[in-house]
Structure formats: structure tokens, C-alpha cells
Protein backbone atom coordinates (compact mmCIF):
# COMPACT_ATOMS: atom_id res chain seq x y z
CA UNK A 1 132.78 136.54 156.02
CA UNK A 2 135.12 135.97 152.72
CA UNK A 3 131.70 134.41 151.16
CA UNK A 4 129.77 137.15 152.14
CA UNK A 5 132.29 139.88 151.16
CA UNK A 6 132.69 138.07 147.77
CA UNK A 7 128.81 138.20 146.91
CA UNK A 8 129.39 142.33 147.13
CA UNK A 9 132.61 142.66 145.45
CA UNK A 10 131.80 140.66 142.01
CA UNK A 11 128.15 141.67 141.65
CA UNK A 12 129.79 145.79 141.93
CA UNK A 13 132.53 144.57 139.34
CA UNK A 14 129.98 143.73 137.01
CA UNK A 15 128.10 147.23 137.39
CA UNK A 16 131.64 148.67 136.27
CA UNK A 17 133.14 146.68 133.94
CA UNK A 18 130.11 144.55 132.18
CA UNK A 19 128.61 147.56 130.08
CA UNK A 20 132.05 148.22 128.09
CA UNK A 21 132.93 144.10 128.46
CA UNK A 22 129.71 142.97 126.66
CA UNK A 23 130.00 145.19 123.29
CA UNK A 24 133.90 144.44 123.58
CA UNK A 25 133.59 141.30 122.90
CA UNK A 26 130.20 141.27 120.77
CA UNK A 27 131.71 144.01 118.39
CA UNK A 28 135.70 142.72 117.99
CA UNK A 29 134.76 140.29 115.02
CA UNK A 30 132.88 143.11 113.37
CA UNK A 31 135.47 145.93 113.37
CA UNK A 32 137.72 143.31 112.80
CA UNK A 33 136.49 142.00 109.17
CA UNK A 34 135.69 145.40 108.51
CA UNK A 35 139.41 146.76 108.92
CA UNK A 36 138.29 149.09 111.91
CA UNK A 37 140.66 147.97 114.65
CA UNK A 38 141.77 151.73 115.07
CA UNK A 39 138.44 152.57 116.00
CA UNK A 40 137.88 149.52 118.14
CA UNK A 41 141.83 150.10 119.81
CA UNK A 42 140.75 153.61 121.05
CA UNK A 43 137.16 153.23 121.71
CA UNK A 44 138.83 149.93 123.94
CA UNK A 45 141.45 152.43 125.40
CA UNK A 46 139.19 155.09 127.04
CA UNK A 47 136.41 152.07 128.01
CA UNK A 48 140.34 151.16 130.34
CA UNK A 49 140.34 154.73 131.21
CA UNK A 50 136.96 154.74 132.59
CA UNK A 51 136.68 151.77 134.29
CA UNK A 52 139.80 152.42 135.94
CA UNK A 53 139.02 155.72 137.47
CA UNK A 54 135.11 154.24 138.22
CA UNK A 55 136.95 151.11 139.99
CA UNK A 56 139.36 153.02 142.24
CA UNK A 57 137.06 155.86 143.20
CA UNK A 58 134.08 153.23 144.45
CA UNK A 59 137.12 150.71 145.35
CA UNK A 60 138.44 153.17 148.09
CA UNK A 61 134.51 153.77 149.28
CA UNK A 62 134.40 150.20 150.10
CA UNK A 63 137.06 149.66 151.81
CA UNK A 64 136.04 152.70 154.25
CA UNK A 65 132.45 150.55 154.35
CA UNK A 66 134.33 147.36 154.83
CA UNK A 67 136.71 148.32 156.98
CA UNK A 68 134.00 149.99 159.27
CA UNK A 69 131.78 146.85 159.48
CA UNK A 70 134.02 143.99 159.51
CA UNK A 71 137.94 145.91 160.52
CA UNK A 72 141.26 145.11 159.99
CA UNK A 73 142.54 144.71 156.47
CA UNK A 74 139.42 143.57 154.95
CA UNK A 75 138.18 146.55 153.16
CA UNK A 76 141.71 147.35 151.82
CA UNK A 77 141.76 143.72 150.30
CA UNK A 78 138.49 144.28 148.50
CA UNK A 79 138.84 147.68 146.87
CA UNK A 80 142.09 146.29 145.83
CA UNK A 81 140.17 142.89 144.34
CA UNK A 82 137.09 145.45 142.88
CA UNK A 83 140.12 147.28 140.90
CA UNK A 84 141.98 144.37 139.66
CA UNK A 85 139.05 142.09 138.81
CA UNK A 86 137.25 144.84 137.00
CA UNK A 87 140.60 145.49 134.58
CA UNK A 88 140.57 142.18 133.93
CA UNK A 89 136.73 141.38 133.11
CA UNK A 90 137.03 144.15 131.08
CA UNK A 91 139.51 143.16 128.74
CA UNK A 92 138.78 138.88 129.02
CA UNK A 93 136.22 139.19 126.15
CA UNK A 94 138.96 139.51 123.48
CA UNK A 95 140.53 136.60 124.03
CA UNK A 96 137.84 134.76 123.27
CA UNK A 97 136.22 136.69 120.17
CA UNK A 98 139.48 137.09 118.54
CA UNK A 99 139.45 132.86 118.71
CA UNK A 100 142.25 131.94 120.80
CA UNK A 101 140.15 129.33 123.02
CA UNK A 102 143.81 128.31 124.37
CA UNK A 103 145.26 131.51 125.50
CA UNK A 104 141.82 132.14 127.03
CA UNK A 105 142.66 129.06 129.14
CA UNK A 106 146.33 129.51 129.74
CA UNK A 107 145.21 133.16 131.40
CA UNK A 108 142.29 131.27 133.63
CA UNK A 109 144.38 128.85 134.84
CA UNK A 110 147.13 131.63 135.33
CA UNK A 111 145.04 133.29 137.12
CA UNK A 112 143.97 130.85 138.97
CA UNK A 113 146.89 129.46 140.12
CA UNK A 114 148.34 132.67 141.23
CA UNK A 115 145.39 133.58 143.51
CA UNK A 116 145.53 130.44 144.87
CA UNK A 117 149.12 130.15 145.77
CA UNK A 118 149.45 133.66 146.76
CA UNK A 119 146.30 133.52 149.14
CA UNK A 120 147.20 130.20 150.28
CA UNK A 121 151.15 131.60 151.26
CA UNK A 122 149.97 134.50 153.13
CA UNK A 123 147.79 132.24 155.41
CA UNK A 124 150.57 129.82 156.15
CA UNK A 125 152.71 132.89 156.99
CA UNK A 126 150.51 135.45 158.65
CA UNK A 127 147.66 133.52 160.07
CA UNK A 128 144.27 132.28 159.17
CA UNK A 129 142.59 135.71 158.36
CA UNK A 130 139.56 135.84 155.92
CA UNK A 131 141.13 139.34 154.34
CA UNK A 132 144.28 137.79 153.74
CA UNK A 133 142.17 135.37 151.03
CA UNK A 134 140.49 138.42 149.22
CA UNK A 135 144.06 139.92 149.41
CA UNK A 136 145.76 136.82 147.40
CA UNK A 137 143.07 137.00 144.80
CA UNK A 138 143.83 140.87 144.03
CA UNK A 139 147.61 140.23 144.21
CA UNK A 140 147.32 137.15 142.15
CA UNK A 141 145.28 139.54 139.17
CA UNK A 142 147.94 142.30 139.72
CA UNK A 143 150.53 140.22 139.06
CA UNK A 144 148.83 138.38 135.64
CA UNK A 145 147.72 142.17 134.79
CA UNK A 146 150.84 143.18 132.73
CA UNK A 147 151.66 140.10 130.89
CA UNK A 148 147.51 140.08 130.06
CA UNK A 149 147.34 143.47 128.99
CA UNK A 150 150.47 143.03 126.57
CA UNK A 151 148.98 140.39 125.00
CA UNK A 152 145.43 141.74 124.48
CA UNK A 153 147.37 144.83 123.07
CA UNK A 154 149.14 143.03 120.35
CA UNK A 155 145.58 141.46 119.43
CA UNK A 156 143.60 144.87 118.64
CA UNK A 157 146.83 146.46 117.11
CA UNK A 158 149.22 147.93 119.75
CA UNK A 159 148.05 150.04 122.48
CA UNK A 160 149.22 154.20 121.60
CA UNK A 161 147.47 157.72 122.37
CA UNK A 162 144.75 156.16 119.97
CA UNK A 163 142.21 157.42 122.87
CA UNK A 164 142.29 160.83 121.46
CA UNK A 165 141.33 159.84 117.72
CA UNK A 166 137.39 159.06 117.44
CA UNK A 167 135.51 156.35 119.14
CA UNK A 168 132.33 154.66 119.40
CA UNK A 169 131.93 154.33 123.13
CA UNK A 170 128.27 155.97 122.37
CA UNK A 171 127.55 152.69 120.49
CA UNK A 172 129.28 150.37 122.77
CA UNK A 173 127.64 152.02 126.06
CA UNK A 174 123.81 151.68 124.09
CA UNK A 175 124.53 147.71 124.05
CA UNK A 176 126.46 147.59 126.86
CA UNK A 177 124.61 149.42 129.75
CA UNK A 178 120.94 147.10 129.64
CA UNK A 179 123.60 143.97 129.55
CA UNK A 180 125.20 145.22 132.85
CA UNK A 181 121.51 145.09 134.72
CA UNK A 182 121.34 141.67 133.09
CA UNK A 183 124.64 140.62 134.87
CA UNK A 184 123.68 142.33 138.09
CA UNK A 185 120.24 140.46 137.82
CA UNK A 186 122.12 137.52 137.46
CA UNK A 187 124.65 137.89 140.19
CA UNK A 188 122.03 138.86 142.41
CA UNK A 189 120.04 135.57 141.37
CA UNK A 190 123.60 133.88 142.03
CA UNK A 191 124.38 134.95 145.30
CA UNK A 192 121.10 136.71 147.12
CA UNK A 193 120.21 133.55 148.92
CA UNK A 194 123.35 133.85 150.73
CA UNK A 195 122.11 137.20 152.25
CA UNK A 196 119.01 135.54 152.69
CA UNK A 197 120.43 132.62 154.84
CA UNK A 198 122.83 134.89 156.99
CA UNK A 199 119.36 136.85 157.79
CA UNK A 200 117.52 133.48 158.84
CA UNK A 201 120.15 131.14 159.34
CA UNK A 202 123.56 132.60 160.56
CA UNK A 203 127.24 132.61 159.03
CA UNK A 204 127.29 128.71 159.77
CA UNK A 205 124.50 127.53 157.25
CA UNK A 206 126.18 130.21 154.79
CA UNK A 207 129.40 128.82 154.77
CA UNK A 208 128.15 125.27 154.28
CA UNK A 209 125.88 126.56 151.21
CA UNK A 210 128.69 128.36 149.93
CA UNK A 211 131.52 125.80 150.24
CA UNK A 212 129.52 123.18 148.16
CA UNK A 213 128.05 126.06 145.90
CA UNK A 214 130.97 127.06 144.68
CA UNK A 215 132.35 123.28 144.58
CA UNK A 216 129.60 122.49 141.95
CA UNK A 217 129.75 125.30 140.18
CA UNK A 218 133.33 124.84 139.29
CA UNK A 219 132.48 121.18 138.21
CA UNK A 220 130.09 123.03 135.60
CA UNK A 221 132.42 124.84 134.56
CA UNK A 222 134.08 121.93 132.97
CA UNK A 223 131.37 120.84 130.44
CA UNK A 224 130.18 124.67 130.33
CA UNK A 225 133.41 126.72 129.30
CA UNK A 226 134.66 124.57 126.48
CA UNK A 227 130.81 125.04 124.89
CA UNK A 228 130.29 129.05 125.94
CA UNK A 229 134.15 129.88 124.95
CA UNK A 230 133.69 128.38 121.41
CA UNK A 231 130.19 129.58 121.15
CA UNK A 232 129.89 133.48 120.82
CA UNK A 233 133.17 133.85 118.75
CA UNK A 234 132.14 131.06 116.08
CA UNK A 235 128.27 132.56 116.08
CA UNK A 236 129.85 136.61 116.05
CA UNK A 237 131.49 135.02 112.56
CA UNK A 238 128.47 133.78 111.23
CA UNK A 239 126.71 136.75 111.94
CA UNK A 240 128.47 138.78 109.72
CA UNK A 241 127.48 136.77 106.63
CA UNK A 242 123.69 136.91 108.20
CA UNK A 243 123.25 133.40 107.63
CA UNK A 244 120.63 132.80 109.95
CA UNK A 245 119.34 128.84 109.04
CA UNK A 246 123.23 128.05 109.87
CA UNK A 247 123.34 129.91 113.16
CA UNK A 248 119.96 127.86 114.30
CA UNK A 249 121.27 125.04 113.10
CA UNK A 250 124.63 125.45 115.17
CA UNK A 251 122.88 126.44 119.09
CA UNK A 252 120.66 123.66 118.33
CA UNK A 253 124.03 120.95 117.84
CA UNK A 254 125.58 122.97 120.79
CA UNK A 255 122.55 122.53 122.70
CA UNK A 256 122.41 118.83 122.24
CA UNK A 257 125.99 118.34 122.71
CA UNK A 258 125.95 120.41 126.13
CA UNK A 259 122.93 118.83 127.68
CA UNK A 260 124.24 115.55 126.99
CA UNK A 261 127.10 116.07 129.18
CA UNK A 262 125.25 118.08 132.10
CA UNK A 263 123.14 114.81 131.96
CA UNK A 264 126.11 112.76 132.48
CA UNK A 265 127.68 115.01 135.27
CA UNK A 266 124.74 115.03 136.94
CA UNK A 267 124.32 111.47 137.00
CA UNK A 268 127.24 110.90 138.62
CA UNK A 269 126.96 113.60 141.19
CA UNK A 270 123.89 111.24 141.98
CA UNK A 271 126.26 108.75 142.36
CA UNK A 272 128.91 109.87 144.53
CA UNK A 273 127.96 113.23 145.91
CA UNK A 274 128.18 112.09 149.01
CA UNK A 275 131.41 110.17 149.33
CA UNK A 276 133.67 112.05 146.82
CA UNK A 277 132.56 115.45 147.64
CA UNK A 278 132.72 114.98 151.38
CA UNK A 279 136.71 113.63 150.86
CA UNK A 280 137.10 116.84 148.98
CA UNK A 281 135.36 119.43 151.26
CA UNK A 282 136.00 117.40 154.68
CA UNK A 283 133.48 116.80 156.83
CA UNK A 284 132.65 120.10 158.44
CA UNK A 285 130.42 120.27 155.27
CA UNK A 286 129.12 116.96 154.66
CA UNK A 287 125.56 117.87 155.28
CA UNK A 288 126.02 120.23 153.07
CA UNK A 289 126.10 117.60 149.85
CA UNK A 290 121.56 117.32 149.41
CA UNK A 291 122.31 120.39 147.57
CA UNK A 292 124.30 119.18 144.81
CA UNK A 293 122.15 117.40 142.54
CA UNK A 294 119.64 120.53 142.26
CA UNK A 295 122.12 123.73 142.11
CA UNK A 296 124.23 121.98 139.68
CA UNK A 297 120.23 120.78 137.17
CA UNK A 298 120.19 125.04 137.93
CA UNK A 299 123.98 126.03 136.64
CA UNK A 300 123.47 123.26 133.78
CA UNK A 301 120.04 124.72 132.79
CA UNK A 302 121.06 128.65 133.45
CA UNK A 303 124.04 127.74 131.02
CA UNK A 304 122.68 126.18 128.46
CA UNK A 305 120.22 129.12 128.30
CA UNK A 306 123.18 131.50 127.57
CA UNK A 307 123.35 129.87 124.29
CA UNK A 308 119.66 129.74 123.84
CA UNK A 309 119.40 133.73 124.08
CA UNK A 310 122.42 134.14 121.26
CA UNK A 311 119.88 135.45 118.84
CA UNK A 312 118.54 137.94 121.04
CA UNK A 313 122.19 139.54 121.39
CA UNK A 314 122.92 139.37 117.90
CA UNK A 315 119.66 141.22 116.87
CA UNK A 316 120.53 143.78 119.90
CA UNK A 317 117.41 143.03 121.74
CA UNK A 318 119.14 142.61 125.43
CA UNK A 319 115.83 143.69 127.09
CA UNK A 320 114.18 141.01 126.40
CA UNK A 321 117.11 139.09 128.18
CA UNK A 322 116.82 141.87 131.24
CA UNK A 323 113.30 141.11 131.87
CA UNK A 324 113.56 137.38 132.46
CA UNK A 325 116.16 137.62 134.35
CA UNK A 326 115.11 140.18 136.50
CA UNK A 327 111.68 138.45 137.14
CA UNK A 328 113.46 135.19 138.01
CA UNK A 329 115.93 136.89 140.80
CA UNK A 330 113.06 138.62 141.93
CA UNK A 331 111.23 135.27 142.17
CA UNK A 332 114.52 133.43 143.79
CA UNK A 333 114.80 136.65 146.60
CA UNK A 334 110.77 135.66 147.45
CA UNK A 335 110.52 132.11 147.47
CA UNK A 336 114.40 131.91 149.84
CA UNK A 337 112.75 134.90 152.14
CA UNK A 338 109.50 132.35 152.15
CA UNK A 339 111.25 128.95 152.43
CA UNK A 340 114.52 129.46 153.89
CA UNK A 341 113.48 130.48 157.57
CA UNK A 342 111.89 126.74 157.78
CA UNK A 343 113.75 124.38 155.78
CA UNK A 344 117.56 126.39 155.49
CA UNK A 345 119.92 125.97 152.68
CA UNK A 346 118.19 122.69 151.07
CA UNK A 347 115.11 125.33 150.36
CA UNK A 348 117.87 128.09 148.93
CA UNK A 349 119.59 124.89 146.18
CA UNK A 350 115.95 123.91 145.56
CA UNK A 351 114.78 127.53 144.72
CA UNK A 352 118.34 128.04 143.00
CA UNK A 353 117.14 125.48 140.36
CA UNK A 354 113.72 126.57 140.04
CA UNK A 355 114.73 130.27 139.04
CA UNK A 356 117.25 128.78 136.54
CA UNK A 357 114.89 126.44 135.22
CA UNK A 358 111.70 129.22 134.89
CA UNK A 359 114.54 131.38 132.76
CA UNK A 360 115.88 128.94 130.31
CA UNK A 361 111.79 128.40 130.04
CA UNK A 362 111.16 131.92 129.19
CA UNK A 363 114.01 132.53 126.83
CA UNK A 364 113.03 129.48 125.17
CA UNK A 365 109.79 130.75 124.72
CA UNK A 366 110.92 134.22 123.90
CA UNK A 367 113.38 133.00 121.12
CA UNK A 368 110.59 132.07 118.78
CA UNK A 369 110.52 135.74 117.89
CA UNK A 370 114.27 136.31 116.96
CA UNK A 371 116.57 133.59 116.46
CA UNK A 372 115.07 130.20 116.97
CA UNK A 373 116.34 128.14 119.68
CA UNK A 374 115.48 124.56 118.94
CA UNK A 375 115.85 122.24 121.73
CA UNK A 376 116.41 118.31 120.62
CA UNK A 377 113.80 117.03 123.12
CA UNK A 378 113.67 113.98 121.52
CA UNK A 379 117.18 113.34 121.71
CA UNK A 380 117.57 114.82 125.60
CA UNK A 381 114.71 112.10 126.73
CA UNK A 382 116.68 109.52 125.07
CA UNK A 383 120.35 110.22 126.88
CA UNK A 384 117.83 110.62 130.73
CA UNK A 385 116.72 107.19 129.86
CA UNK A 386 120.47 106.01 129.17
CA UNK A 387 120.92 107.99 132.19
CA UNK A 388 118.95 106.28 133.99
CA UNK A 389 119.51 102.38 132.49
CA UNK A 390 123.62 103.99 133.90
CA UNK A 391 122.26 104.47 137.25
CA UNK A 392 120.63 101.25 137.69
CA UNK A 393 123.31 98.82 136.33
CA UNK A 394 126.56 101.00 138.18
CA UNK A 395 124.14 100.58 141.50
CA UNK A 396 123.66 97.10 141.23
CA UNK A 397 127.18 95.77 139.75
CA UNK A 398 129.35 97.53 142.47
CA UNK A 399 128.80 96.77 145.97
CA UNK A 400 132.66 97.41 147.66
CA UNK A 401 132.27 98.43 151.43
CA UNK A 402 134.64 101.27 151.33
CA UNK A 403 132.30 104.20 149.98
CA UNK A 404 135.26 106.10 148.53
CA UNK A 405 136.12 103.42 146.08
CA UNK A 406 132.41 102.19 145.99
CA UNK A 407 131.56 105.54 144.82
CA UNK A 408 134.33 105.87 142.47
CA UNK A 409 134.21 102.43 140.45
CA UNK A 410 130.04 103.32 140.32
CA UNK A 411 130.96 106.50 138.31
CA UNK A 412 133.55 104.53 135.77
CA UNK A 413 130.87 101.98 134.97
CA UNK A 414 128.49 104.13 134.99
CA UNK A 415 130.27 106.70 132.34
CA UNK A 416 131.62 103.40 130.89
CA UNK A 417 127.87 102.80 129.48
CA UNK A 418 126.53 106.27 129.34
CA UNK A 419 129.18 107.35 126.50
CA UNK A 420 128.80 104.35 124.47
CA UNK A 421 124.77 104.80 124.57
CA UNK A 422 125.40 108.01 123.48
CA UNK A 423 127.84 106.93 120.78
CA UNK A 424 125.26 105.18 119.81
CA UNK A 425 122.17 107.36 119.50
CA UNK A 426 124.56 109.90 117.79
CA UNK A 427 125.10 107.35 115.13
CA UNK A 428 121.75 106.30 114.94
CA UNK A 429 120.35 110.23 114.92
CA UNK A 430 123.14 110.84 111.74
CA UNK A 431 124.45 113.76 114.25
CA UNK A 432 128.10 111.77 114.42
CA UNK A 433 129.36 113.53 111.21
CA UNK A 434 127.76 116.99 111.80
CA UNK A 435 129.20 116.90 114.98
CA UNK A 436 132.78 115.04 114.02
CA UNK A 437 132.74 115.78 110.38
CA UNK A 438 132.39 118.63 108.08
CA UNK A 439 130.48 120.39 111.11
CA UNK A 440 133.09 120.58 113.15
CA UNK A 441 135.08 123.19 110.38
């Protein structure tokens, strides 16, 4: 039920809050350099206004839909959580245009924490309700939402009655409004499977897909966010100077440097999916863990294609973007309403990567008529054979029969001899100073 209710809340957040959060963040640089901040301040102010007023007016229509279906306190909790969450995806952008990488992280983990603790404290105190976990996550944002707003208010300028003055929410909305059926498409390619498998296969199989889902997912998000946070904001400065060769030149090192840790992470999820991830999850989910390996090769590919699809944001050309993605969910709702009734959630992770993988395809293929994205093939089949020589050796040199600390000391040779083959193909490939050098300024 909290899975399910989830998958409705965030991909309705994104129809409210993505079309003013995309230009927010793509445009801050420019009025920024261009001494424009009083434009960008009040065009950001009314973007607040609207949101606001969208998010509690379709906020208190789903919680009369919730609370009809499902009872109790559950559609209260979400329309509180669509509110919150849309406030704060609104305004997030900033933090990471205006490059502070670090206070973007502090507010994550803030926000993290809070949710956590909160949701966590009302179960041990009230009982073990699925609404009182939605609940903790929109408390936990209400509570970060002052302290977050003050300090994305001292970054455009100071927050005033600068909503009255002129704006250029016509310009933001024209960039912003084909990126929000991008996001939808892409929430929809996230989480429609679940719908899918509660049709065929029942809240059980969903909450097993889910659980480990959402496990992975978070594990991409540590190779994934320190690459996409430092992305867009250096590539939005570039841009101004329209120094395209340099901007090629930087996905393609990004690229590299991304997909050589994915390759690593999902080596050793190989490894020890099975041991470490049923300690962590318990082993109500333990079947759950064949999915692993292919929805994180999806999240890895899907996020490395974020970078590869730069150019066409830059050049304002988010349709292209739209298109793929909205042939590949359509793709991933057909081949999980084909595959799913027979083979369950293993079809849905299977079909989760093959969507991902047919995007990143088409973008790449798409690029060649905006910004270039060059992939390093060369260099990618070089770090799966190293990979692979890992996987071999860590297999063969540890044989403990405890599987927790079997699996563990197979991951710590294994990265042991991935990371110095890399270290030495970067040297070799003359991509150590690029990367560690002058390259890195």
C-alpha cells in the first residue's frame, strides 16, 4: 500500500512542480552572469505562488480519493506529502546550479534523516500503519522547509514583493512544460510495472519488487549524484561562453568516469547480492535479490543517458528527449502486461533494463544532431574485461563458509584489483591528468 501510494504521489509532484523546476535550474547561471537576478527572484516567486496553490488544491482531491479507497489517515498523509515535496522539488534546482554541491548534500541528507526518524517515531508510538510512513515523510519536508527556503532566498537575492515587478514565467513555462511530460514519462517508466504486478501478481510480489527496487536504486545513487550534481551546473557555465568542442569533450570524460564505476558496482552486486542484500532487507525478501543485477545495468544506463542528452537541453530541443522516453515507457507498460502474468517480477527488472537500455540507445543516436555524445567504447570494453579478470580471481581466492563474510572479503579483493586496473588503463589512455589535473579546474 505505501509502495503503491508512493508511485501516485511523486509521478503527480512532477506534473506540478517539474515545468517551473527544469528552467529554474537551467536558466539560474544565465540570469546570473547577466546581472538579472531581479528578474529571475520574481519570476522564481510567483513559479512558489503557483505551485503552491496547484499542490494544495489537487493535494486535498487526493486525499478525498485516497481516503475513499484505502481509509483512515492515508489520504490526509499524501496531500500533505504532494504539498511539501512539490515546494521542495521546486526550489532543489538552485542549489545545485548556483554550485554549492555541499549544501545540496547537507539538505538531502537533512531531509533524509528527518523523514526517516520522524516516520520511524510515529510507528514505534502509534502502531505499524502504512499512512503513518507517508505522514513522516511530509512532516520531515515541513520541518526542513523554512531553514531551505531561507537559504535558497539569500542565493537569488532576498525574497520581497519582487512578484509584482516583471517576469519571464512565459519563457520558463515554454522550456519547462515538454520537460514535465518527460519526467512523467519517466516516472511512469519508473514505477508502472508496479501497477502492472499488483494487476497480475498481488500486493505480495509488489512489495518484494519494490523493497529491493528501491534498495538498488539508492546504491546508484552513490556513483550517480556526485556525477549528475556536478554535471549540469559546470556544463550551464560553459554554455554561456558557447564553447561547444569543450562541452563534448567534458560528457565524454564524465561518461567514462561514470560507467567505470556502474561497472564496478555492478560487479560486486554480482558478487554478493545475495548474502549482503538479504542481511539488509531480511529474509521476507530474499527471493527478491535475481533482480538486482538487471534494474541496477537499467538505473546505471538510464543515468548515464541524462548526461548524454545535455546538448539537447542546452540547444532547447526537449522534444526530442519526450519522444524517447515516451516510446520506451510505452514499450516497458507492453512487454510487463506481456511477460509479467507468466514469469512475475524477474520479467518486470528484466524489462526495467531493456527500456533503459533502448533510451540511452536512442539518445545516443539522436545526439549526433546537436551536441555530440561520444561514448569511450574502447575504454568501457577494457574496465568489463577487468571486470571480469575481478570476478574470476575474488571467486576463486575466497572460499570462507560463512556467506556474509564470504561475500564481503569477495567484494574487497575484488575492488582491490578492479581500481588498480583502472588506475592503470587511465594512465596508459593519458586520461589521469585530464581527469586529476588541469581538467579537474
Amino acid at each position: 500500500m505505501y509502495s503503491l501510494v508512493v508511485s501516485i504521489v511523486i509521478p503527480v509532484c512532477v506534473i506540478l512542480s517539474e515545468w517551473g523546476a527544469q528552467p529554474i535550474g537551467r536558466y539560474f547561471s544565465e540570469y546570473q552572469q547577466q546581472g538579472r537576478l531581479e528578474t529571475y527572484r520574481a519570476t522564481l516567486m510567483l513559479l512558489l505562488l503557483l505551485v503552491g496553490l496547484a499542490a494544495s488544491i489537487v493535494g486535498i482531491g487526493l486525499s478525498g480519493f485516497l481516503s475513499h479507497v484505502w481509509g483512515g489517515y492515508m489520504g490526509v498523509a499524501a496531500g500533505a506529502l504532494l504539498l511539501t515535496q512539490s515546494l521542495y522539488s521546486l526550489m532543489l534546482p538552485i542549489m545545485a546550479a548556483s554550485l554549492d554541491p555541499w549544501g545540496y548534500r547537507f539538505f538531502e541528507i537533512i531531509r533524509s534523516l528527518l523523514q526517516f526518524a520522524i516516520s520511524l517515531i510515529l510507528i514505534l508510538l502509534i502502531g505499524r500503519n502504512p499512512a503513518l510512513l507517508v505522514l513522516g515523510q511530509a512532516l520531515g519536508l515541513a520541518i526542513l522547509l523554512p531553514f531551505f527556503i531561507f537559504t535558497i532566498s539569500k542565493k537569488v537575492g532576498g525574497f520581497d514583493n519582487s512578484f509584482y515587478r516583471e517576469t519571464d514565467v512565459r519563457r520558463f513555462a515554454r522550456y519547462g512544460i515538454p520537460m514535465v511530460l518527460w519526467f512523467f514519462s519517466m516516472q511512469l517508466l519508473n514505477v508502472g510495472d508496479r501497477y502492472v504486478l499488483q494487476a497480475f501478481q498481488g500486493s505480495t510480489s509488489v512489495g518484494i519488487y519494490s523493497a529491493n527496487y528501491t534498495l538498488i536504486t539508492g546504491v546508484v545513487g552513490l556513483i550517480s549524484s556526485p556525477v549528475t550534481l556536478a554535471a549540469f551546473p559546470i556544463i550551464m557555465h560553459m554554455w554561456e561562453g558557447r564553447n561547444r568542442g569543450k562541452i563534448e569533450e567534458t560528457i565524454s570524460m564524465m561518461t567514462r568516469w561514470y560507467l567505470w564505476a556502474g561497472i564496478g558496482l555492478l560487479s560486486i552486486t554480482y558478487i554478493g547480492a545475495h548474502d549482503l542484500f538479504t542481511l539488509v532487507l531480511g529474509g521476507s525478501f530474499r527471493e527478491g535479490y535475481p533482480i538486482l543485477v538487471p534494474v541496477l545495468a537499467g538505473q546505471i544506463l538510464f543515468q548515464v543517458s541524462m548526461l548524454g542528452h545535455k546538448g539537447m537541453e542546452l540547444l532547447e530541443h526537449p522534444s526530442i528527449m519526450l519522444k524517447w522516453i515516451g516510446v520506451c515507457a510505452i514499450t516497458n507498460l507492453v512487454l510487463n502486461i506481456l511477460l509479467v502474468p507468466r514469469y512475475g517480477y524477474l520479467a518486470a527488472g528484466y524489462t526495467t533494463l531493456f527500456s533503459y537500455a533502448l533510451y540511452t540507445f536512442l539518445i545516443w543516436f539522436s545526439s549526433k544532431n546537436y551536441i555530440v555524445w561520444r561514448i569511450p567504447c574502447k575504454s568501457l570494453t577494457l574496465a568489463i574485461i577487468i571486470a571480469g579478470a575481478g570476478i574470476i580471481i575474488s571467486n576463486r581466492m575466497v572460499g570462507i563458509t560463512q556467506p556474509t563474510i564470504n561475500a564481503a572479503l569477495k567484494i574487497v579483493v575484488f575492488s582491490f584489483f578492479y581500481i588498480t586496473g583502472l588506475f592503470v588503463l587511465a594512465w596508459l589512455e593519458g586520461t589521469w591528468r585530464p581527469v586529476f589535473g588541469q581538467g579537474i579546474r
